[in-house]
PDB file of N, CA and C in Angstrom:
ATOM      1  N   UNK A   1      12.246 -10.839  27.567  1.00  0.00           N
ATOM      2  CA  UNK A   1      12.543  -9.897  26.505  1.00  0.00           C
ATOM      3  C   UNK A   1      11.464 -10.025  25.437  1.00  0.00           C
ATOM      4  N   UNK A   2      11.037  -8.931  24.876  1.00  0.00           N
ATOM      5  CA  UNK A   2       9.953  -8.789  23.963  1.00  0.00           C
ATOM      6  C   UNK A   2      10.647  -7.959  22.256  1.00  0.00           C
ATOM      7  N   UNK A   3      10.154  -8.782  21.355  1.00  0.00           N
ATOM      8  CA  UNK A   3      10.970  -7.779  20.486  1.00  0.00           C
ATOM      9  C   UNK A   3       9.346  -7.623  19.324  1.00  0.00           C
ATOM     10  N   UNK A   4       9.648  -6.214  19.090  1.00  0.00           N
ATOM     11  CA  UNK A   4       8.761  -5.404  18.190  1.00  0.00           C
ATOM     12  C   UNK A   4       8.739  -5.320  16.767  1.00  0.00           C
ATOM     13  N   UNK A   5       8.331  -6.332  15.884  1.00  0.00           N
ATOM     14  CA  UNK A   5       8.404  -6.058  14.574  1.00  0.00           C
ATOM     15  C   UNK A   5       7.769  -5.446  13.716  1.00  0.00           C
ATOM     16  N   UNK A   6       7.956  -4.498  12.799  1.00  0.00           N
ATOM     17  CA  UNK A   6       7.184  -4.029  11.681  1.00  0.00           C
ATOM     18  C   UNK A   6       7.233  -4.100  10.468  1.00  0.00           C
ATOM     19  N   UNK A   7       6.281  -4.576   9.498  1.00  0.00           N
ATOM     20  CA  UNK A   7       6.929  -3.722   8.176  1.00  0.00           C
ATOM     21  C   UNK A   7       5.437  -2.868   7.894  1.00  0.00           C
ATOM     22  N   UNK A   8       5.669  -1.802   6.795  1.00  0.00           N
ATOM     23  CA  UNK A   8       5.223  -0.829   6.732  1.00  0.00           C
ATOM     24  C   UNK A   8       5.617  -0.537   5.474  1.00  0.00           C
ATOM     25  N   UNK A   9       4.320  -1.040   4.382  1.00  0.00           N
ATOM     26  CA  UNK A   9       4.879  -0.248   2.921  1.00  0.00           C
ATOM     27  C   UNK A   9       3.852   0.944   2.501  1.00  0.00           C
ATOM     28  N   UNK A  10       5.005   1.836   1.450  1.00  0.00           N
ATOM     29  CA  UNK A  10       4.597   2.992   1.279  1.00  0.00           C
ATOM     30  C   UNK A  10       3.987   2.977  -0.072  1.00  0.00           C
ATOM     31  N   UNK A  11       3.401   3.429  -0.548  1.00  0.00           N
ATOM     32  CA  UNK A  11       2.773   3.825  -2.051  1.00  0.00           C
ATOM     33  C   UNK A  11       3.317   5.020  -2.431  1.00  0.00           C
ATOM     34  N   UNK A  12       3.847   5.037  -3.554  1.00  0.00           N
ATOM     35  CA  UNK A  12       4.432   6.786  -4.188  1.00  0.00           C
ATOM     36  C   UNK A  12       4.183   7.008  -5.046  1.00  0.00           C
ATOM     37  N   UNK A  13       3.151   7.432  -6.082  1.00  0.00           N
ATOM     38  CA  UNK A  13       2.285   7.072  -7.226  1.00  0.00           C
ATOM     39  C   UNK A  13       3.756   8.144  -7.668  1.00  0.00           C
ATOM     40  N   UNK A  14       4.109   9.454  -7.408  1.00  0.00           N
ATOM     41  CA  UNK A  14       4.124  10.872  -8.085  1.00  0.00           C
ATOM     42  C   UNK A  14       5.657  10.489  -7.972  1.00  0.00           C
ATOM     43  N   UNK A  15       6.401   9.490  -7.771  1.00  0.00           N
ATOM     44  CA  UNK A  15       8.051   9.380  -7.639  1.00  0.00           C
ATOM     45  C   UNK A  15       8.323   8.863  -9.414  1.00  0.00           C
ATOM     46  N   UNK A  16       8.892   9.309 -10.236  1.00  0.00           N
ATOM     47  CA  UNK A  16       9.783   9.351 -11.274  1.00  0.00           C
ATOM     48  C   UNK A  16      11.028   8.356 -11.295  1.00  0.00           C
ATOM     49  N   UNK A  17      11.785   8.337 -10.143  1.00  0.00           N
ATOM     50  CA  UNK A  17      12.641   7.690 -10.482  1.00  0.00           C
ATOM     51  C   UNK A  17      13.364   7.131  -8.891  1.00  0.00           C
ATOM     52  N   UNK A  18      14.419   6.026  -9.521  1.00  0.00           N
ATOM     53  CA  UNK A  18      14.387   5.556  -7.573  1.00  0.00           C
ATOM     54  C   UNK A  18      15.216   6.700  -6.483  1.00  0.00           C
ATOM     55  N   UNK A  19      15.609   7.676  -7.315  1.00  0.00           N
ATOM     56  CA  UNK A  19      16.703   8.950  -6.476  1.00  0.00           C
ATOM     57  C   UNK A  19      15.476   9.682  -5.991  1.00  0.00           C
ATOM     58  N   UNK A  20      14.055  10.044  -6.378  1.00  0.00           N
ATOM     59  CA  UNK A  20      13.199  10.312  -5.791  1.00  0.00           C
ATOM     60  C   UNK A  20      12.583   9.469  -4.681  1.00  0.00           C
ATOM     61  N   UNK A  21      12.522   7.884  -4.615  1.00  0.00           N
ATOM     62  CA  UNK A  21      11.986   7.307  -3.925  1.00  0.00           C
ATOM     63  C   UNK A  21      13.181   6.986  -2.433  1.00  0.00           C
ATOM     64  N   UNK A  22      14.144   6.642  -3.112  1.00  0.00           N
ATOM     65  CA  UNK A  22      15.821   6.419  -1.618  1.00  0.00           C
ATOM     66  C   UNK A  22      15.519   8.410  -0.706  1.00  0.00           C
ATOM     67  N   UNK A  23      14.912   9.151  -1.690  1.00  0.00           N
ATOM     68  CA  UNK A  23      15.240  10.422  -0.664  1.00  0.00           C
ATOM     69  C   UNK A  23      13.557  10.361   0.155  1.00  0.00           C
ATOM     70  N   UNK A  24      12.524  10.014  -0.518  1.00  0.00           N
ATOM     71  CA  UNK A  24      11.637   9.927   0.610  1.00  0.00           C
ATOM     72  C   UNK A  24      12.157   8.995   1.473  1.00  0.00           C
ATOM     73  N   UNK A  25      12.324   7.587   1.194  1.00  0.00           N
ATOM     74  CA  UNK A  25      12.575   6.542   2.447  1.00  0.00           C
ATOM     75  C   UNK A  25      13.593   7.152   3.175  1.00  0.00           C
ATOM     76  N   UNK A  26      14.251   7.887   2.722  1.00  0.00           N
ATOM     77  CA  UNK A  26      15.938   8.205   3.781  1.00  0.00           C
ATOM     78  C   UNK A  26      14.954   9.500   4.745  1.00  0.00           C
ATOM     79  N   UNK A  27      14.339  10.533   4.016  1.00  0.00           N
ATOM     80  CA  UNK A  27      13.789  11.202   4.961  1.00  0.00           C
ATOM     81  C   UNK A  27      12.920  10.641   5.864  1.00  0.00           C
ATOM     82  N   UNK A  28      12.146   9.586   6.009  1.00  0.00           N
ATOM     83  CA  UNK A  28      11.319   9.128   6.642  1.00  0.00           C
ATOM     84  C   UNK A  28      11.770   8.252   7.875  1.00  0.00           C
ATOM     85  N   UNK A  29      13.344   7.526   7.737  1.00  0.00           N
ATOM     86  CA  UNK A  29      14.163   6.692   8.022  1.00  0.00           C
ATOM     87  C   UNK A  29      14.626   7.425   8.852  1.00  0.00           C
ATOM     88  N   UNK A  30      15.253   8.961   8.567  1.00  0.00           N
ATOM     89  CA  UNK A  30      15.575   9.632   9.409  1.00  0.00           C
ATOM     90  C   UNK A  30      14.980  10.230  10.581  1.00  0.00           C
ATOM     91  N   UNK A  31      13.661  10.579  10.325  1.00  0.00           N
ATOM     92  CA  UNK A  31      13.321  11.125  11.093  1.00  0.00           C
ATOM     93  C   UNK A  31      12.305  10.459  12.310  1.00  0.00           C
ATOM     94  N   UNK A  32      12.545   9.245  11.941  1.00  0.00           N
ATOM     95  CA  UNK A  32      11.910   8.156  12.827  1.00  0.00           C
ATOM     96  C   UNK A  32      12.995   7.660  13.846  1.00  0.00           C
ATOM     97  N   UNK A  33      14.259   7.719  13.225  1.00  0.00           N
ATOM     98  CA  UNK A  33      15.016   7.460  13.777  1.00  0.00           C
ATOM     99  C   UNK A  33      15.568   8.928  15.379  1.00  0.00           C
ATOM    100  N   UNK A  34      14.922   9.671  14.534  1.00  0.00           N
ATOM    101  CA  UNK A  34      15.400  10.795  15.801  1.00  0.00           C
ATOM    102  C   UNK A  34      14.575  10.721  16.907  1.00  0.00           C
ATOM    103  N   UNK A  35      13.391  10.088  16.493  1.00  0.00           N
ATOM    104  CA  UNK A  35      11.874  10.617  17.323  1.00  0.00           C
ATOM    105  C   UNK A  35      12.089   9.334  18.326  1.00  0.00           C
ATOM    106  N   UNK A  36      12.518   7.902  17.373  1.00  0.00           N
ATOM    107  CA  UNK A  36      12.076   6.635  18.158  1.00  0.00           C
ATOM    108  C   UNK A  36      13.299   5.746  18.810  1.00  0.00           C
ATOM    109  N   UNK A  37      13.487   5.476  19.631  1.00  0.00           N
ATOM    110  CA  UNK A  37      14.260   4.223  19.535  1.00  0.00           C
ATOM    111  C   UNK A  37      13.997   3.318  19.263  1.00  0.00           C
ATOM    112  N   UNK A  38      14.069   2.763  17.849  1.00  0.00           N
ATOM    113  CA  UNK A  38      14.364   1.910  16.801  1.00  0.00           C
ATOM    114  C   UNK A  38      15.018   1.580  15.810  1.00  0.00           C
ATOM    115  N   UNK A  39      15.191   0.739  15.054  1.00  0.00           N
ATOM    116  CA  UNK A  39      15.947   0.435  13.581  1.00  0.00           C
ATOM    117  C   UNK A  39      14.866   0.337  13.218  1.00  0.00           C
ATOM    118  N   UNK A  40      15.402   0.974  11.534  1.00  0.00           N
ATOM    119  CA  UNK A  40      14.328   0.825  10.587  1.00  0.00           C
ATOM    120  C   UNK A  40      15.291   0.997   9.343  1.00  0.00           C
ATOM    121  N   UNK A  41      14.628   0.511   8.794  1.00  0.00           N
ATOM    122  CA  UNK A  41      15.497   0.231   7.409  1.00  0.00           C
ATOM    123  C   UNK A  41      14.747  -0.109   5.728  1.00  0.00           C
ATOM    124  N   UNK A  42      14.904  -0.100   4.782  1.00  0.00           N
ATOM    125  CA  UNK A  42      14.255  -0.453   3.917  1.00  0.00           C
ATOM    126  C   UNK A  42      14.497  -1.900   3.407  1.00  0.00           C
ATOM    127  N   UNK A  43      13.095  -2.927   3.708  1.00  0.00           N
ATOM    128  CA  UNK A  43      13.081  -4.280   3.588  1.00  0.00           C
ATOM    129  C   UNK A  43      13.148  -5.343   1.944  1.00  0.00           C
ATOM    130  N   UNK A  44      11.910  -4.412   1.229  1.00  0.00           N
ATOM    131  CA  UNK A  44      11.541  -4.948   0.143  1.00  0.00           C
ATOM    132  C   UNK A  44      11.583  -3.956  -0.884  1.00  0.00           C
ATOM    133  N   UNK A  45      10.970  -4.384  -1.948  1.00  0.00           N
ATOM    134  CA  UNK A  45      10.461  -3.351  -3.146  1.00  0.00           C
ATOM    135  C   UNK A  45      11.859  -2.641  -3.231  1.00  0.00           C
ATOM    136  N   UNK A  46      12.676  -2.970  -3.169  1.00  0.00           N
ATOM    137  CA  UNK A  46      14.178  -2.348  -3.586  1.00  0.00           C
ATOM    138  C   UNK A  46      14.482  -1.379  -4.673  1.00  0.00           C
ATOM    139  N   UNK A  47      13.818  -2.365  -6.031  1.00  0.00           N
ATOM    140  CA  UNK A  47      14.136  -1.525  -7.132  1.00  0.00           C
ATOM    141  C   UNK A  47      12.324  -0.886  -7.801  1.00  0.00           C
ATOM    142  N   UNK A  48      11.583  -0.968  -7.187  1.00  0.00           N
ATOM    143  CA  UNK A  48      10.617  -0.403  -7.049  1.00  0.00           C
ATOM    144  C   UNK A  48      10.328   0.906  -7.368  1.00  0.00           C
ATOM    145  N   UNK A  49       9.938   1.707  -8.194  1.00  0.00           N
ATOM    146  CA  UNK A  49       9.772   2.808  -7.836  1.00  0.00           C
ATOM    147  C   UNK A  49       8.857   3.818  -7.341  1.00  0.00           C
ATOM    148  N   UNK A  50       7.359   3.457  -7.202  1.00  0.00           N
ATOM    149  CA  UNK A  50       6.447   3.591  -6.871  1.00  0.00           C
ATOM    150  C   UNK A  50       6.022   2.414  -5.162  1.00  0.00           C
ATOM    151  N   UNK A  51       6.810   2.044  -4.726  1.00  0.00           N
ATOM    152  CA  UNK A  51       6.819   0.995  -3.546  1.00  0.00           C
ATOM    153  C   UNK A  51       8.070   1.223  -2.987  1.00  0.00           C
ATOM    154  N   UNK A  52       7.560   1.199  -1.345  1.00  0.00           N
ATOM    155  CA  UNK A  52       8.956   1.288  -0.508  1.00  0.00           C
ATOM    156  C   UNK A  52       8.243   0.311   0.502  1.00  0.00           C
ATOM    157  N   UNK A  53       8.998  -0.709   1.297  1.00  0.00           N
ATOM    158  CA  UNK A  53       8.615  -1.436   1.957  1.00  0.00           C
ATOM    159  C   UNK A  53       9.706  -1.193   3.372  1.00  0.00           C
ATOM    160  N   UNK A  54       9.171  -0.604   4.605  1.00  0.00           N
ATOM    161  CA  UNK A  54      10.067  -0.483   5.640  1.00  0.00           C
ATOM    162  C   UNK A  54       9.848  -1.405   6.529  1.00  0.00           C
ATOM    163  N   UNK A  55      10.458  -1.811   7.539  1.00  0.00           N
ATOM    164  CA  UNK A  55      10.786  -2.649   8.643  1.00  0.00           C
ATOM    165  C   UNK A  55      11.397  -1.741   9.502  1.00  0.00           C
ATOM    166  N   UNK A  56      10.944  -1.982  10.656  1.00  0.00           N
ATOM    167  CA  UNK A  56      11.179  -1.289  11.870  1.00  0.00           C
ATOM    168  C   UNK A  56      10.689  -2.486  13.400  1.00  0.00           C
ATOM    169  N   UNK A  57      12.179  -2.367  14.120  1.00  0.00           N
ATOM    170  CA  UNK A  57      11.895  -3.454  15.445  1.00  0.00           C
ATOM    171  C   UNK A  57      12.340  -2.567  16.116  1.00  0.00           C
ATOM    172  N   UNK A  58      12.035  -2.910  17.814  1.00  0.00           N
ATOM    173  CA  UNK A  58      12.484  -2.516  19.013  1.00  0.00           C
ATOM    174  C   UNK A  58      12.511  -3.646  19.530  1.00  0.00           C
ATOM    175  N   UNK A  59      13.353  -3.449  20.760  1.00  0.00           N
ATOM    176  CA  UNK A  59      13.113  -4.864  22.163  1.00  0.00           C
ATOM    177  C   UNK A  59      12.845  -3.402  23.378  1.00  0.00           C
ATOM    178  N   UNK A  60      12.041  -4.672  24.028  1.00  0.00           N
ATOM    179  CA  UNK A  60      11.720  -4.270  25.395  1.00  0.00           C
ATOM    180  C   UNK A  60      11.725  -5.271  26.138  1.00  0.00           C
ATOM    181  N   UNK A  61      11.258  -4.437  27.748  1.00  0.00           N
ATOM    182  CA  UNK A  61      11.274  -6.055  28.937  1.00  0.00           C
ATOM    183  C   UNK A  61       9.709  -5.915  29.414  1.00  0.00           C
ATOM    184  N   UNK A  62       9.167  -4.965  28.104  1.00  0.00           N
ATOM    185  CA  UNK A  62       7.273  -5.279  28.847  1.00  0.00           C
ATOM    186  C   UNK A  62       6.823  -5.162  26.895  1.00  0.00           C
ATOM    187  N   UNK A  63       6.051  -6.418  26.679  1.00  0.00           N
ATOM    188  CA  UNK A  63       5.108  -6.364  25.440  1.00  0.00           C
ATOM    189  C   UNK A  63       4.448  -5.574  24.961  1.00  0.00           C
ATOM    190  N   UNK A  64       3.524  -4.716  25.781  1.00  0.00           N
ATOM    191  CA  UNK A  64       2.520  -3.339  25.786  1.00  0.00           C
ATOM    192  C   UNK A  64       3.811  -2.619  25.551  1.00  0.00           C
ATOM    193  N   UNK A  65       4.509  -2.338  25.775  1.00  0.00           N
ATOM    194  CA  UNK A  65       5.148  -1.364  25.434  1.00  0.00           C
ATOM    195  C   UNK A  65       6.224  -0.932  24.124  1.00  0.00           C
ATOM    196  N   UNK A  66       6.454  -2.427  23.604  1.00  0.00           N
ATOM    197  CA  UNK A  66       6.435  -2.471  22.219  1.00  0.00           C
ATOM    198  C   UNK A  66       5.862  -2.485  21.220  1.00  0.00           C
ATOM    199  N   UNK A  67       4.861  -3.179  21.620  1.00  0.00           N
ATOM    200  CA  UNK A  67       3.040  -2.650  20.417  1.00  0.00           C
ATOM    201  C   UNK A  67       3.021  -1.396  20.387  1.00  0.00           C
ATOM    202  N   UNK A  68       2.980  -0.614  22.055  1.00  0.00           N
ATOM    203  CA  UNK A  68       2.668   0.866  21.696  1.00  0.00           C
ATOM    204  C   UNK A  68       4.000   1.732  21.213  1.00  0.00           C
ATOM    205  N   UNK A  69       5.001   1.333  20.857  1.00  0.00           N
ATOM    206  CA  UNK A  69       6.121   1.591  20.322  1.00  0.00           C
ATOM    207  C   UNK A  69       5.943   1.722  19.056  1.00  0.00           C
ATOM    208  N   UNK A  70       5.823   0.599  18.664  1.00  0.00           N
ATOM    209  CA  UNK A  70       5.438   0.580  17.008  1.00  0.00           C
ATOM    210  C   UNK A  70       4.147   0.841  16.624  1.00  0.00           C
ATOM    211  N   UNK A  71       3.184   1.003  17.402  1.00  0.00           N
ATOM    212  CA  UNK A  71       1.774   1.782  16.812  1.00  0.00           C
ATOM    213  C   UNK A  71       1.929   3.388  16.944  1.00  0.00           C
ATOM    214  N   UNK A  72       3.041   3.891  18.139  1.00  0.00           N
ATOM    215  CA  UNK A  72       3.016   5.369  17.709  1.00  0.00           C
ATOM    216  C   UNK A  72       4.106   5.696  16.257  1.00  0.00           C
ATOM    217  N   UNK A  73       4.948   4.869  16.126  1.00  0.00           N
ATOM    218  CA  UNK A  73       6.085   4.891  14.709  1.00  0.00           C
ATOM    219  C   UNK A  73       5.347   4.841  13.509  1.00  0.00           C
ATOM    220  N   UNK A  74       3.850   3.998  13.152  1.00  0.00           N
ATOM    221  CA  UNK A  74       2.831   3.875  11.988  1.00  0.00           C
ATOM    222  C   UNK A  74       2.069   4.994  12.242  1.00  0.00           C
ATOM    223  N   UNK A  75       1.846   5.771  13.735  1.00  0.00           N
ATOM    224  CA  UNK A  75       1.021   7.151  13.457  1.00  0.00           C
ATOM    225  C   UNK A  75       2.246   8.183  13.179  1.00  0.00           C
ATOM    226  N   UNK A  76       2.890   8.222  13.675  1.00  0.00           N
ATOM    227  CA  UNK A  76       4.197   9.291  13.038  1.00  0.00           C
ATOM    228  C   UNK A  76       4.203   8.979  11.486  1.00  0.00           C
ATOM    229  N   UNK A  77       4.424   8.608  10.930  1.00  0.00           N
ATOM    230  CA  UNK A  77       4.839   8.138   9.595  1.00  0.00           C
ATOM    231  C   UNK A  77       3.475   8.423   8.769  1.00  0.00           C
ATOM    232  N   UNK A  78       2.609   7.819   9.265  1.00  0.00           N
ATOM    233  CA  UNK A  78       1.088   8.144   8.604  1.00  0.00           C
ATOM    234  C   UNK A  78       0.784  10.093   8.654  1.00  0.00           C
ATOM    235  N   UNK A  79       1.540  10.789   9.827  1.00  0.00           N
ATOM    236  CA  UNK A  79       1.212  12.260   9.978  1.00  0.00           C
ATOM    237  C   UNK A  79       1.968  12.871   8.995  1.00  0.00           C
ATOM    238  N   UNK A  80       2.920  12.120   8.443  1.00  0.00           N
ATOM    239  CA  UNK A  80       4.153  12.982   7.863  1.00  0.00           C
ATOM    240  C   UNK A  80       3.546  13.562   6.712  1.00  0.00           C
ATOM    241  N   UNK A  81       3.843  14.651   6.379  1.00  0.00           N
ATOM    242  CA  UNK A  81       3.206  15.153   4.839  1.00  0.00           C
ATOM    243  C   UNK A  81       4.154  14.849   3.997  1.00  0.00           C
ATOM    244  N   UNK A  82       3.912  13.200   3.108  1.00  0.00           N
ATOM    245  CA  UNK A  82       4.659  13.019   2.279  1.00  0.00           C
ATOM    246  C   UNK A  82       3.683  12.596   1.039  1.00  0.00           C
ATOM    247  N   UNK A  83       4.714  12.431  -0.108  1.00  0.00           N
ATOM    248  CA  UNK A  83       3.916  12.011  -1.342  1.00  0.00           C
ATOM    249  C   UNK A  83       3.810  10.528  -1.462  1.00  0.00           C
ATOM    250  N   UNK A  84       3.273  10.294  -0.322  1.00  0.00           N
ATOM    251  CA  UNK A  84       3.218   8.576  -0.113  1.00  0.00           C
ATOM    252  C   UNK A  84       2.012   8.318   0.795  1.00  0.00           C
ATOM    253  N   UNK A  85       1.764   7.168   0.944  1.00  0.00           N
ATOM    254  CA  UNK A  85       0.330   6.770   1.480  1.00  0.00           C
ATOM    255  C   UNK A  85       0.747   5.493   2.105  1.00  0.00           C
ATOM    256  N   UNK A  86       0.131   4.963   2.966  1.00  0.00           N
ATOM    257  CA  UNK A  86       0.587   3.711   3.895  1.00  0.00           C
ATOM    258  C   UNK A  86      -0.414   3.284   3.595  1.00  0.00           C
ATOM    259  N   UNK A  87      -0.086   1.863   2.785  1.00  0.00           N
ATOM    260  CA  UNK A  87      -0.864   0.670   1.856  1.00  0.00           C
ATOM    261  C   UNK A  87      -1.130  -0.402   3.250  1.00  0.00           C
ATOM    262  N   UNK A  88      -0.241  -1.218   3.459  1.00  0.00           N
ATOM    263  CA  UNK A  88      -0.060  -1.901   4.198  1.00  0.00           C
ATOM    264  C   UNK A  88       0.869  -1.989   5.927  1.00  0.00           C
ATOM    265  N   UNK A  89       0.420  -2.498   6.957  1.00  0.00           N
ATOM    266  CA  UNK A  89       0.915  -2.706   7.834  1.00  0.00           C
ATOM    267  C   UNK A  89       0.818  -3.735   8.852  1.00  0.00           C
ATOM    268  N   UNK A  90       1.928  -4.536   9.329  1.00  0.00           N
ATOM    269  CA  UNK A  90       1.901  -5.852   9.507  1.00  0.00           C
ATOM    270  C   UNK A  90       2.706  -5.615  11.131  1.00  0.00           C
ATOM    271  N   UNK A  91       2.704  -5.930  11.939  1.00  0.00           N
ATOM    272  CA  UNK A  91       2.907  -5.793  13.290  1.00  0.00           C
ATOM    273  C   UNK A  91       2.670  -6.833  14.327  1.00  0.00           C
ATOM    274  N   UNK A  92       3.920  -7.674  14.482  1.00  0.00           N
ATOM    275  CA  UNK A  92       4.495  -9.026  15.782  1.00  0.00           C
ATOM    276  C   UNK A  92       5.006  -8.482  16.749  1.00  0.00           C
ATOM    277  N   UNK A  93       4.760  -8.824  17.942  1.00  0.00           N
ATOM    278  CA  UNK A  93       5.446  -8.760  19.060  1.00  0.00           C
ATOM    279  C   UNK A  93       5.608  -9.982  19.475  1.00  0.00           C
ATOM    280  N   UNK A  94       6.966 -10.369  19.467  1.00  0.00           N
ATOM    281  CA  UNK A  94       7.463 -12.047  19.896  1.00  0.00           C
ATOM    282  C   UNK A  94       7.652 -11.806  21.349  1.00  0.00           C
ATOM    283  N   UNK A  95       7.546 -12.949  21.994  1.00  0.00           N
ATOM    284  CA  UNK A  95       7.606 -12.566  23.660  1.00  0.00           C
ATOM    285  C   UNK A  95       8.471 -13.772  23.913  1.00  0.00           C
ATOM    286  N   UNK A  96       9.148 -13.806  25.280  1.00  0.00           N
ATOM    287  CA  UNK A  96      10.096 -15.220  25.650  1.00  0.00           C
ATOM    288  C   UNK A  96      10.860 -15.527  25.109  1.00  0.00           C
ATOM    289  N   UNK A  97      11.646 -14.357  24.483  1.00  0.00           N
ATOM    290  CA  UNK A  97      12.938 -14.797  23.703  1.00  0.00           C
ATOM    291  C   UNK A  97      14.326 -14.149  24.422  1.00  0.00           C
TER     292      UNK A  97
END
């Protein structure tokens, strides 16, 4: 078993307040969620308002195929036309668990 970790933070210079920032992450949350089989969720930067920090895993029973899991979920997310920018991205695949 192979499991796929991500986190993935966002930059939102133009968000005002955190009801602007919970509706980008929820749209983004959502629609990753339709496209991918994964969880994803919001990790860090909680009360943040200009920072959203996501996490997103899968398991699989082949490694390559969780890297390329979570490298097409950072190009989805990177295509999205949002008022956010992808600062950082950090990406494990644990194997033998």
């Amino acid at each position: 078993m192979h499991i796929g970790v991500c986190t993935l933070q966002l930059r939102m210079p133009e968000n005002g307040s955190l009801k602007d920032k919970r509706q980008v992450v929820r749209s983004v949350a959502d629609r990753v969620r339709r496209r991918f089989n994964v969880s994803i969720a919001e990790v860090a930067d909680n009360d943040v308002w200009g920072l959203a920090t996501l996490g997103f895993a899968c398991v699989s029973n082949d490694a390559r195929h969780a890297d390329e899991t979570l490298s097409n979920v950072v190009r989805f997310i990177q295509a999205l036309r949002l008022d956010a920018e992808v600062v950082d991205v950090q990406t494990e695949v644990i194997s033998g668990v």
